[in-house]
PDB file of N, CA and C in Angstrom:
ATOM      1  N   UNK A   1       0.425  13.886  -2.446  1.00  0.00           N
ATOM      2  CA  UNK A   1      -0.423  14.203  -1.311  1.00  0.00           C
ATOM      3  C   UNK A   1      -1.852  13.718  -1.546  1.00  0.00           C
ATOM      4  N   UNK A   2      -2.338  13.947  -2.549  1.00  0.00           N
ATOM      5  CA  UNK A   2      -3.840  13.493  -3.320  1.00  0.00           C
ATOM      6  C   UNK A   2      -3.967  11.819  -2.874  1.00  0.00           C
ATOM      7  N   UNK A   3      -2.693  11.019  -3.042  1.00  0.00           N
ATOM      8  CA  UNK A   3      -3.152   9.602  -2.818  1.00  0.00           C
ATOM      9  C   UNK A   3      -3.404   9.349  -1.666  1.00  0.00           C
ATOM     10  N   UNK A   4      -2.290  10.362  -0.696  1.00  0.00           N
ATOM     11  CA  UNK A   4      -2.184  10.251   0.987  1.00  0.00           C
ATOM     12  C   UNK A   4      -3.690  10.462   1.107  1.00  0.00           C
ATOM     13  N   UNK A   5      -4.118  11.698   1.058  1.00  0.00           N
ATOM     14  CA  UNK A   5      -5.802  11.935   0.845  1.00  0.00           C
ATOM     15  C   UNK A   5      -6.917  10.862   0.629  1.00  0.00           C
ATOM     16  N   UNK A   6      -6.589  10.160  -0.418  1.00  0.00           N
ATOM     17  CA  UNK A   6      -7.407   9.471  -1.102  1.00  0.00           C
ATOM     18  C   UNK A   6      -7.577   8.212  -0.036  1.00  0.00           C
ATOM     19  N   UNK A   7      -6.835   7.871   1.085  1.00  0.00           N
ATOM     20  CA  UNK A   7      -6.342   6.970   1.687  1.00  0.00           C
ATOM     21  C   UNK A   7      -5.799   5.573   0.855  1.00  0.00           C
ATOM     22  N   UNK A   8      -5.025   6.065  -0.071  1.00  0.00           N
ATOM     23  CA  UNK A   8      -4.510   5.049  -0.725  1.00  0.00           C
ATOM     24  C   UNK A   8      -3.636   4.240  -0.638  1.00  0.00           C
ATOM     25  N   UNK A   9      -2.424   5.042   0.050  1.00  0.00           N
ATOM     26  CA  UNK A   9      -0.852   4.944   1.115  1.00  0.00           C
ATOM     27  C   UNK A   9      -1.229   5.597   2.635  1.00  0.00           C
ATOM     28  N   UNK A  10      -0.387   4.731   3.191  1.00  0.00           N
ATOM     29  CA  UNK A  10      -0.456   5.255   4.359  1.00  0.00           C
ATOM     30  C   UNK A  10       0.261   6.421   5.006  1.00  0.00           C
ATOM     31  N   UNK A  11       0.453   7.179   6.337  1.00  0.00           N
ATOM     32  CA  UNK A  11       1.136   8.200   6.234  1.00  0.00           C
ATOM     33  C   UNK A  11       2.645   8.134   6.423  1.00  0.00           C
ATOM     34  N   UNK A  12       3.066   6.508   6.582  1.00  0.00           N
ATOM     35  CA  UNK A  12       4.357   6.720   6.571  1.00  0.00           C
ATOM     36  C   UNK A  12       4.960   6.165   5.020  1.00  0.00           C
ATOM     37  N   UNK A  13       4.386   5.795   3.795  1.00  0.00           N
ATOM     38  CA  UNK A  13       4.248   5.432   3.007  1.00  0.00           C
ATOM     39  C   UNK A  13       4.355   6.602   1.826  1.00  0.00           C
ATOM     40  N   UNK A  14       3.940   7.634   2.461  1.00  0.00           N
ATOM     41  CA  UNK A  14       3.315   9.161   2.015  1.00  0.00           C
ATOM     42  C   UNK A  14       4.982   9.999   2.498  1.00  0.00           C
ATOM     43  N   UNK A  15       5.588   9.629   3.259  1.00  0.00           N
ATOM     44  CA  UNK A  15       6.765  10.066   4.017  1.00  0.00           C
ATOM     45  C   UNK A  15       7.716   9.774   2.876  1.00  0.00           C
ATOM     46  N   UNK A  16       7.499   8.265   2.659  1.00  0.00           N
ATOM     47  CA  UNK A  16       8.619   7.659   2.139  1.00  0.00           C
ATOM     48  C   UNK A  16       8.694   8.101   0.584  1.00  0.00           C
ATOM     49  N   UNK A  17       7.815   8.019  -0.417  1.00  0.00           N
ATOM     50  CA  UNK A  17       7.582   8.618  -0.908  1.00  0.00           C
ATOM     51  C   UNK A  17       8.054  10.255  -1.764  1.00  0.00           C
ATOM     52  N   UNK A  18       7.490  10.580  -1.202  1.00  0.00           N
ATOM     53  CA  UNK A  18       8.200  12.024  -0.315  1.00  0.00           C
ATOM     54  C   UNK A  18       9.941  12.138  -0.516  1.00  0.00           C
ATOM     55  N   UNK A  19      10.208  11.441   0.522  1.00  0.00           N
ATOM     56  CA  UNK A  19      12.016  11.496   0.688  1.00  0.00           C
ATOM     57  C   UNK A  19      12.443  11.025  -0.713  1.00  0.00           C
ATOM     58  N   UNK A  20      11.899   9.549  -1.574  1.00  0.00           N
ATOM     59  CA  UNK A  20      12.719   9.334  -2.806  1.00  0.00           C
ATOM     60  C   UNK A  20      12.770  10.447  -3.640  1.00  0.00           C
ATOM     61  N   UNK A  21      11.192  11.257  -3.772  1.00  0.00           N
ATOM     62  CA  UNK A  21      10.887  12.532  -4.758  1.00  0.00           C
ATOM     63  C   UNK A  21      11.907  13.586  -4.447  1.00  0.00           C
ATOM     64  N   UNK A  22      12.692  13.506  -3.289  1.00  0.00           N
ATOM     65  CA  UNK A  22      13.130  14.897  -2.776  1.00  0.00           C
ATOM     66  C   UNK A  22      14.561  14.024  -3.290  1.00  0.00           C
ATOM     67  N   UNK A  23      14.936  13.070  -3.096  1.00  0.00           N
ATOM     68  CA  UNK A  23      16.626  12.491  -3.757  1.00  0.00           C
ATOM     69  C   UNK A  23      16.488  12.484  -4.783  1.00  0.00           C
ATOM     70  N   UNK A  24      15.623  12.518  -5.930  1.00  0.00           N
ATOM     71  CA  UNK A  24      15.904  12.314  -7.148  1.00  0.00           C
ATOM     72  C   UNK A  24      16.579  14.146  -7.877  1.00  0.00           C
ATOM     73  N   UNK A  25      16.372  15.051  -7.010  1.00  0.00           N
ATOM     74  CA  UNK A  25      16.281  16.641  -7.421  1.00  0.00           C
ATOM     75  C   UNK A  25      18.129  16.670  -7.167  1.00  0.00           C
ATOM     76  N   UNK A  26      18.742  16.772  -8.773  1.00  0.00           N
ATOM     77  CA  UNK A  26      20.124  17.050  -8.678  1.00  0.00           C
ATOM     78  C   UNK A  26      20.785  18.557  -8.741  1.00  0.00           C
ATOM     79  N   UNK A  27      19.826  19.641  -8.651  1.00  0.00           N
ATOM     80  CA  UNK A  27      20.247  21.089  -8.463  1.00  0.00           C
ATOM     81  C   UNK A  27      18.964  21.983  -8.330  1.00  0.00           C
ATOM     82  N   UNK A  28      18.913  22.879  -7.845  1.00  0.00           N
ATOM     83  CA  UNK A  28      17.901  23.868  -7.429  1.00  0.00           C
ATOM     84  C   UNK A  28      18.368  24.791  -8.342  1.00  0.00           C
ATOM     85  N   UNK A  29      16.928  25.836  -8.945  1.00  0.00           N
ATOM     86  CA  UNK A  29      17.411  27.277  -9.770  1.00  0.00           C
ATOM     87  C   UNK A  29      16.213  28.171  -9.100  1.00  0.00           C
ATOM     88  N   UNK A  30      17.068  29.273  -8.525  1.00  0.00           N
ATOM     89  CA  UNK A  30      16.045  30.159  -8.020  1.00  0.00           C
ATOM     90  C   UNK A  30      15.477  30.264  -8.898  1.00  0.00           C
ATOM     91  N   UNK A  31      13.784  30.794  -8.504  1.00  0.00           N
ATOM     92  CA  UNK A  31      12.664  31.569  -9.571  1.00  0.00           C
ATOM     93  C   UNK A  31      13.319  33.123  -9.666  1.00  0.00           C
ATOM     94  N   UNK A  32      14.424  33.697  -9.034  1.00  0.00           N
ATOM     95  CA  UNK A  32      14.654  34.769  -9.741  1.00  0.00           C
ATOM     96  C   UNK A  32      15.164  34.959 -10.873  1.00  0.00           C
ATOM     97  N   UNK A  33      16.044  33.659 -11.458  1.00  0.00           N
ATOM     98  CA  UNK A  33      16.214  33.480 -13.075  1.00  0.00           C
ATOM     99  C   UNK A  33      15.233  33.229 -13.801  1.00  0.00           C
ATOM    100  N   UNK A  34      13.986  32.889 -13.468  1.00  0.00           N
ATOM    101  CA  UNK A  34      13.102  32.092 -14.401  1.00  0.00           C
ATOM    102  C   UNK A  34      11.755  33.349 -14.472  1.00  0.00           C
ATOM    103  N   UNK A  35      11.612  33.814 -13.846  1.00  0.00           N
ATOM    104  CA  UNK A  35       9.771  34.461 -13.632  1.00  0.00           C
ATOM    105  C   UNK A  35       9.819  35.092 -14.610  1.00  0.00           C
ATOM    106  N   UNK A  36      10.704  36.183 -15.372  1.00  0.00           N
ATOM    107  CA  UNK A  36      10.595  36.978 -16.521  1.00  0.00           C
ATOM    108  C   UNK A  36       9.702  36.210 -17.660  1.00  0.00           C
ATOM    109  N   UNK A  37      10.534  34.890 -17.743  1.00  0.00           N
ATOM    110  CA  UNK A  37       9.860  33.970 -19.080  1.00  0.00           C
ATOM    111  C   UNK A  37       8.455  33.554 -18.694  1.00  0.00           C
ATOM    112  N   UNK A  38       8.911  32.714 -17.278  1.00  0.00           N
ATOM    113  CA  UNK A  38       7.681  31.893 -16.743  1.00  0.00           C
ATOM    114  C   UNK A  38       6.493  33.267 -17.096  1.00  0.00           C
ATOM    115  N   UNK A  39       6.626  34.625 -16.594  1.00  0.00           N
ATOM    116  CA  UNK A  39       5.625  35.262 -16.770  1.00  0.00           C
ATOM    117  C   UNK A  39       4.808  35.314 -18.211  1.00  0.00           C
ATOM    118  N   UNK A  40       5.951  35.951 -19.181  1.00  0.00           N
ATOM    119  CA  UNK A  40       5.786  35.902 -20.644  1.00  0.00           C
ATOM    120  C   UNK A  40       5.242  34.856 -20.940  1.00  0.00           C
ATOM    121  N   UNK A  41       5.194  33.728 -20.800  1.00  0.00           N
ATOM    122  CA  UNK A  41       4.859  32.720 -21.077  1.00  0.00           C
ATOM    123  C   UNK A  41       3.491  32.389 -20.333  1.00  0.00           C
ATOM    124  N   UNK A  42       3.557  32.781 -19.437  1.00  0.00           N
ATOM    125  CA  UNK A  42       2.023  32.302 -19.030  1.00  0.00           C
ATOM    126  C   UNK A  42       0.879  33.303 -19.481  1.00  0.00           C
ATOM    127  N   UNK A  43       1.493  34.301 -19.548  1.00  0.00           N
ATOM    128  CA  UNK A  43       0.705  35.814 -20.454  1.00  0.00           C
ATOM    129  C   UNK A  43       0.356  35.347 -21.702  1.00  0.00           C
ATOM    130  N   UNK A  44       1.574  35.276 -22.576  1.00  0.00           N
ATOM    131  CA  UNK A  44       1.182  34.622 -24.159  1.00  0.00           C
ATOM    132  C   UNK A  44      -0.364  33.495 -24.612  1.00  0.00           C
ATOM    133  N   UNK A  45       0.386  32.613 -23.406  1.00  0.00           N
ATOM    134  CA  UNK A  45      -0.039  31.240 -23.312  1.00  0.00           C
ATOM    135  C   UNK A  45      -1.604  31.462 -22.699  1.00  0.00           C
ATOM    136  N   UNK A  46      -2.099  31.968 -21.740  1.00  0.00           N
ATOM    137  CA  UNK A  46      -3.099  32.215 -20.952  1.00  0.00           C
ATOM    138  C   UNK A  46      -3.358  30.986 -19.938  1.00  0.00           C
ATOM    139  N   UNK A  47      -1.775  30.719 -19.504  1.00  0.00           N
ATOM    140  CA  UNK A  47      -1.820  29.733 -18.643  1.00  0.00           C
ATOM    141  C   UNK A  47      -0.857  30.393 -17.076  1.00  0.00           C
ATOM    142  N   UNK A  48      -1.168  29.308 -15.898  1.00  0.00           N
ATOM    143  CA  UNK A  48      -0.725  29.553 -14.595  1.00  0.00           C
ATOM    144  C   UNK A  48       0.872  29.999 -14.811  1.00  0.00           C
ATOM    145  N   UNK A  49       1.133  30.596 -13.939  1.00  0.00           N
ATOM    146  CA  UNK A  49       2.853  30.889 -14.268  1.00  0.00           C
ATOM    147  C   UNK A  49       3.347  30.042 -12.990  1.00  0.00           C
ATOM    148  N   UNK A  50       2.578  29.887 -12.554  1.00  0.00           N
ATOM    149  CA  UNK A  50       3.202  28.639 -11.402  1.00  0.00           C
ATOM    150  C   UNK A  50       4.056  27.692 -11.834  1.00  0.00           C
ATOM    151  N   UNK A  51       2.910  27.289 -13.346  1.00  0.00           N
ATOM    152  CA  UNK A  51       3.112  25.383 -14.451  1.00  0.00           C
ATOM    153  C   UNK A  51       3.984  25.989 -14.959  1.00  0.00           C
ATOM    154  N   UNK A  52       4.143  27.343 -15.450  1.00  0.00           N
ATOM    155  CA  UNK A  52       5.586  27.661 -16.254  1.00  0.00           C
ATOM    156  C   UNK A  52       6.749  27.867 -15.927  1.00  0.00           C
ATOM    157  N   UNK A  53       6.765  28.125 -14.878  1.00  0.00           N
ATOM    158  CA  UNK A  53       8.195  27.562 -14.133  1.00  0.00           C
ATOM    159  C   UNK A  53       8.978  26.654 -14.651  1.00  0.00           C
ATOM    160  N   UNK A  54       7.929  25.290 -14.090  1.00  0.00           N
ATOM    161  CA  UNK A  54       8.417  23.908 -14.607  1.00  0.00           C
ATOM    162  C   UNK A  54       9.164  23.856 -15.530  1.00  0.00           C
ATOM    163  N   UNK A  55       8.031  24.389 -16.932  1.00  0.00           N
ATOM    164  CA  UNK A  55       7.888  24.155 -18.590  1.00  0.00           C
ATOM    165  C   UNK A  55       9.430  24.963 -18.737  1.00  0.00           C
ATOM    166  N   UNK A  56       9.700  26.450 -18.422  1.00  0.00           N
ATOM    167  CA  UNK A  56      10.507  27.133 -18.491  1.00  0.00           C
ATOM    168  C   UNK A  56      11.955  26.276 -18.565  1.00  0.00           C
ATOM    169  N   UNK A  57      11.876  25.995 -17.399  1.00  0.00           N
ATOM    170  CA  UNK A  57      13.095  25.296 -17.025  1.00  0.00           C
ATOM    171  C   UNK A  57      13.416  24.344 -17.424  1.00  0.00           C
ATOM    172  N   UNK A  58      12.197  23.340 -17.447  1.00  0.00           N
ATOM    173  CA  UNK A  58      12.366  22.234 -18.848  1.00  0.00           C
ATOM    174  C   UNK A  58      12.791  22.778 -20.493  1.00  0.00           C
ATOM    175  N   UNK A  59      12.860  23.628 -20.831  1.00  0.00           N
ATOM    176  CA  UNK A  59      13.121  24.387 -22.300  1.00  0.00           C
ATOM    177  C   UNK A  59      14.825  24.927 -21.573  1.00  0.00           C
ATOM    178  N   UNK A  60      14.696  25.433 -21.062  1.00  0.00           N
ATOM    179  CA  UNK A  60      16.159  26.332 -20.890  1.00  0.00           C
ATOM    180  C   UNK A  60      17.496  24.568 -20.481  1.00  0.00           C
ATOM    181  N   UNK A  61      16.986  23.572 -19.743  1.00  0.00           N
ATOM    182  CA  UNK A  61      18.047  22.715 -20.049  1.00  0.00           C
ATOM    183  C   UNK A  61      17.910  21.514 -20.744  1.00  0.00           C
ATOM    184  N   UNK A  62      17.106  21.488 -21.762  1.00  0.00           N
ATOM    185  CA  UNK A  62      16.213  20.242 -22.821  1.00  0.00           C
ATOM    186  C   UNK A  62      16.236  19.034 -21.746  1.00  0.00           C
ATOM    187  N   UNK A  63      15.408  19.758 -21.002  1.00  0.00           N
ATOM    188  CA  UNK A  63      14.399  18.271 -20.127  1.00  0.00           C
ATOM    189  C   UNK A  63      13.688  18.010 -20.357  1.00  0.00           C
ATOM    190  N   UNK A  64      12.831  17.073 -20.253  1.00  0.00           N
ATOM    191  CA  UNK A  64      11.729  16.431 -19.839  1.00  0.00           C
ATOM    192  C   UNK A  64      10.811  16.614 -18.939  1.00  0.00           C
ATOM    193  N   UNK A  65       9.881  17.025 -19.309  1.00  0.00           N
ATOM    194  CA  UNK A  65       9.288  17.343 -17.975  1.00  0.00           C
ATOM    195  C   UNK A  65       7.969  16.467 -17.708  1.00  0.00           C
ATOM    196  N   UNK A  66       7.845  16.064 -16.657  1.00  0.00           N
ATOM    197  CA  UNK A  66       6.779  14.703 -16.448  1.00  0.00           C
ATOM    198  C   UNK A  66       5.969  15.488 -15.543  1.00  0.00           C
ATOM    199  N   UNK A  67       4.194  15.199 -15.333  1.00  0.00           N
ATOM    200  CA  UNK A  67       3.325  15.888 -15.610  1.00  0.00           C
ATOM    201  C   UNK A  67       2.295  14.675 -15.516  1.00  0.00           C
ATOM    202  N   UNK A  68       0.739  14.672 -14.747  1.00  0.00           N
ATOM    203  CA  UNK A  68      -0.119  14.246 -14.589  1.00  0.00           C
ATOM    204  C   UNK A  68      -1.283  15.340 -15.215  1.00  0.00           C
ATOM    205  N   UNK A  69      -0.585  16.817 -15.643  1.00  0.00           N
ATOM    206  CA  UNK A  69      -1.794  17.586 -15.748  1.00  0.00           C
ATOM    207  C   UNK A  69      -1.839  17.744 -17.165  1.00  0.00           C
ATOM    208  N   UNK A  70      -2.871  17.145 -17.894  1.00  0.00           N
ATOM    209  CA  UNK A  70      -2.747  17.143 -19.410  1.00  0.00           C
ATOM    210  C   UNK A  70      -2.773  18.395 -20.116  1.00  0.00           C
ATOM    211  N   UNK A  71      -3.685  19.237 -19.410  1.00  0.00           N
ATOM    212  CA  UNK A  71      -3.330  20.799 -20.247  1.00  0.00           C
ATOM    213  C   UNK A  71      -1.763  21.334 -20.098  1.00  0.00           C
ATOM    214  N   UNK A  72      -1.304  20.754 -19.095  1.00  0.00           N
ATOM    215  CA  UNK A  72       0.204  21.552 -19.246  1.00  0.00           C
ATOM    216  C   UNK A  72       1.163  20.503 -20.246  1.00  0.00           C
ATOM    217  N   UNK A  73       0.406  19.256 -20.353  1.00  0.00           N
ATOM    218  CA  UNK A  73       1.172  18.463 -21.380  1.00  0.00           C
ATOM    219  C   UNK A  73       0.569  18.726 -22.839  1.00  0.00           C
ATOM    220  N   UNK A  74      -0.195  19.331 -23.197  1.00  0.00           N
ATOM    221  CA  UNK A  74      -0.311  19.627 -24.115  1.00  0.00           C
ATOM    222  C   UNK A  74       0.390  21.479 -24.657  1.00  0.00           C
ATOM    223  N   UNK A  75       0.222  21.699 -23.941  1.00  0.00           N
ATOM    224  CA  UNK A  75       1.318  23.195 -23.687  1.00  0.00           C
ATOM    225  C   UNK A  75       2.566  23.166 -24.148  1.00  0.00           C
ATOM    226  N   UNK A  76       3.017  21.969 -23.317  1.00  0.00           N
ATOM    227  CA  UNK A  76       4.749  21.738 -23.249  1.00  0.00           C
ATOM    228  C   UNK A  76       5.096  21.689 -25.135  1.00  0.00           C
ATOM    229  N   UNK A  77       3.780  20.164 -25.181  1.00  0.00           N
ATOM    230  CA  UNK A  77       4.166  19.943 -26.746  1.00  0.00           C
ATOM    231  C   UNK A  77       4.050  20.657 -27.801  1.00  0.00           C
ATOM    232  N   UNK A  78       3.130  21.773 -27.758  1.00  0.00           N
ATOM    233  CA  UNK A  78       3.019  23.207 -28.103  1.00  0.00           C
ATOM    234  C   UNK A  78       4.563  23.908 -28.440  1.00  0.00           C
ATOM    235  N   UNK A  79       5.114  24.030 -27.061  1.00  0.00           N
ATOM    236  CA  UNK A  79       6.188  25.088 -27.093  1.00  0.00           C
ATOM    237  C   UNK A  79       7.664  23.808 -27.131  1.00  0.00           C
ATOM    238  N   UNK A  80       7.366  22.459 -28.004  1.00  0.00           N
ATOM    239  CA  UNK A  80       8.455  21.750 -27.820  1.00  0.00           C
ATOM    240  C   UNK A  80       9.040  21.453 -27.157  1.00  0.00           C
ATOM    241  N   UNK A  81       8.240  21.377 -25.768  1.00  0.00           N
ATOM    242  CA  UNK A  81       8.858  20.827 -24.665  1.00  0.00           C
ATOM    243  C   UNK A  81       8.644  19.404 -24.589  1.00  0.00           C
ATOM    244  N   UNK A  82       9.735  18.406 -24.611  1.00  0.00           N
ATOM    245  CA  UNK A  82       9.483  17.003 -23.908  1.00  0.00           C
ATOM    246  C   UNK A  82       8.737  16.531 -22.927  1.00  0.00           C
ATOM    247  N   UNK A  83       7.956  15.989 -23.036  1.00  0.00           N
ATOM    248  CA  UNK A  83       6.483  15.562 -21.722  1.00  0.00           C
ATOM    249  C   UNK A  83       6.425  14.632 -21.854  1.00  0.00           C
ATOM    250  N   UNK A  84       6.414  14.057 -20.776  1.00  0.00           N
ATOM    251  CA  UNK A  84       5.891  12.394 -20.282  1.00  0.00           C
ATOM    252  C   UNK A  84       4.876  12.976 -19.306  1.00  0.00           C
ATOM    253  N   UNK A  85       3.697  11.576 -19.718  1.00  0.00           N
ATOM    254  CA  UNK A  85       2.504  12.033 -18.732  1.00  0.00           C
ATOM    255  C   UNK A  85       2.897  10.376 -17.830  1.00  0.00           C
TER     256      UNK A  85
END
């Protein structure tokens, strides 16, 4: 959305975009399995429990988790999580 913003892409460019990010997602996990940790973890950590979601879920099925926000990539590598920035 930031580039759409930035006027970098255009808005159907920003669409398209969009739709590949949404085909690449091969299963959904409710946050009602995850918030217990995500919480613990953002408590421990003194970080967003929003980003721990992600991180969470990246640890519970040894993913990867890719990331533009360097404090949460330095987090991940912290708690042995795989990060690509």
């Amino acid at each position: 959305m930031e580039i759409f913003k930035s006027g970098l892409i255009s808005h159907i460019e920003c669409i398209h975009y969009t739709e590949d990010g949404i085909e690449l997602i091969d299963d959904y996990f409710p946050s009602i399995e995850l918030w217990k940790e995500a919480l613990g973890e953002g408590i421990k950590n003194t970080y967003s429990i929003y980003d721990m979601y992600y991180a969470v879920l990246a640890r519970r099925n040894a993913a990867m988790l890719i990331t533009n926000d360097s404090k949460l990539s330095l987090l991940c590598k912290k708690l042995n999580i795989e990060v690509e920035i």
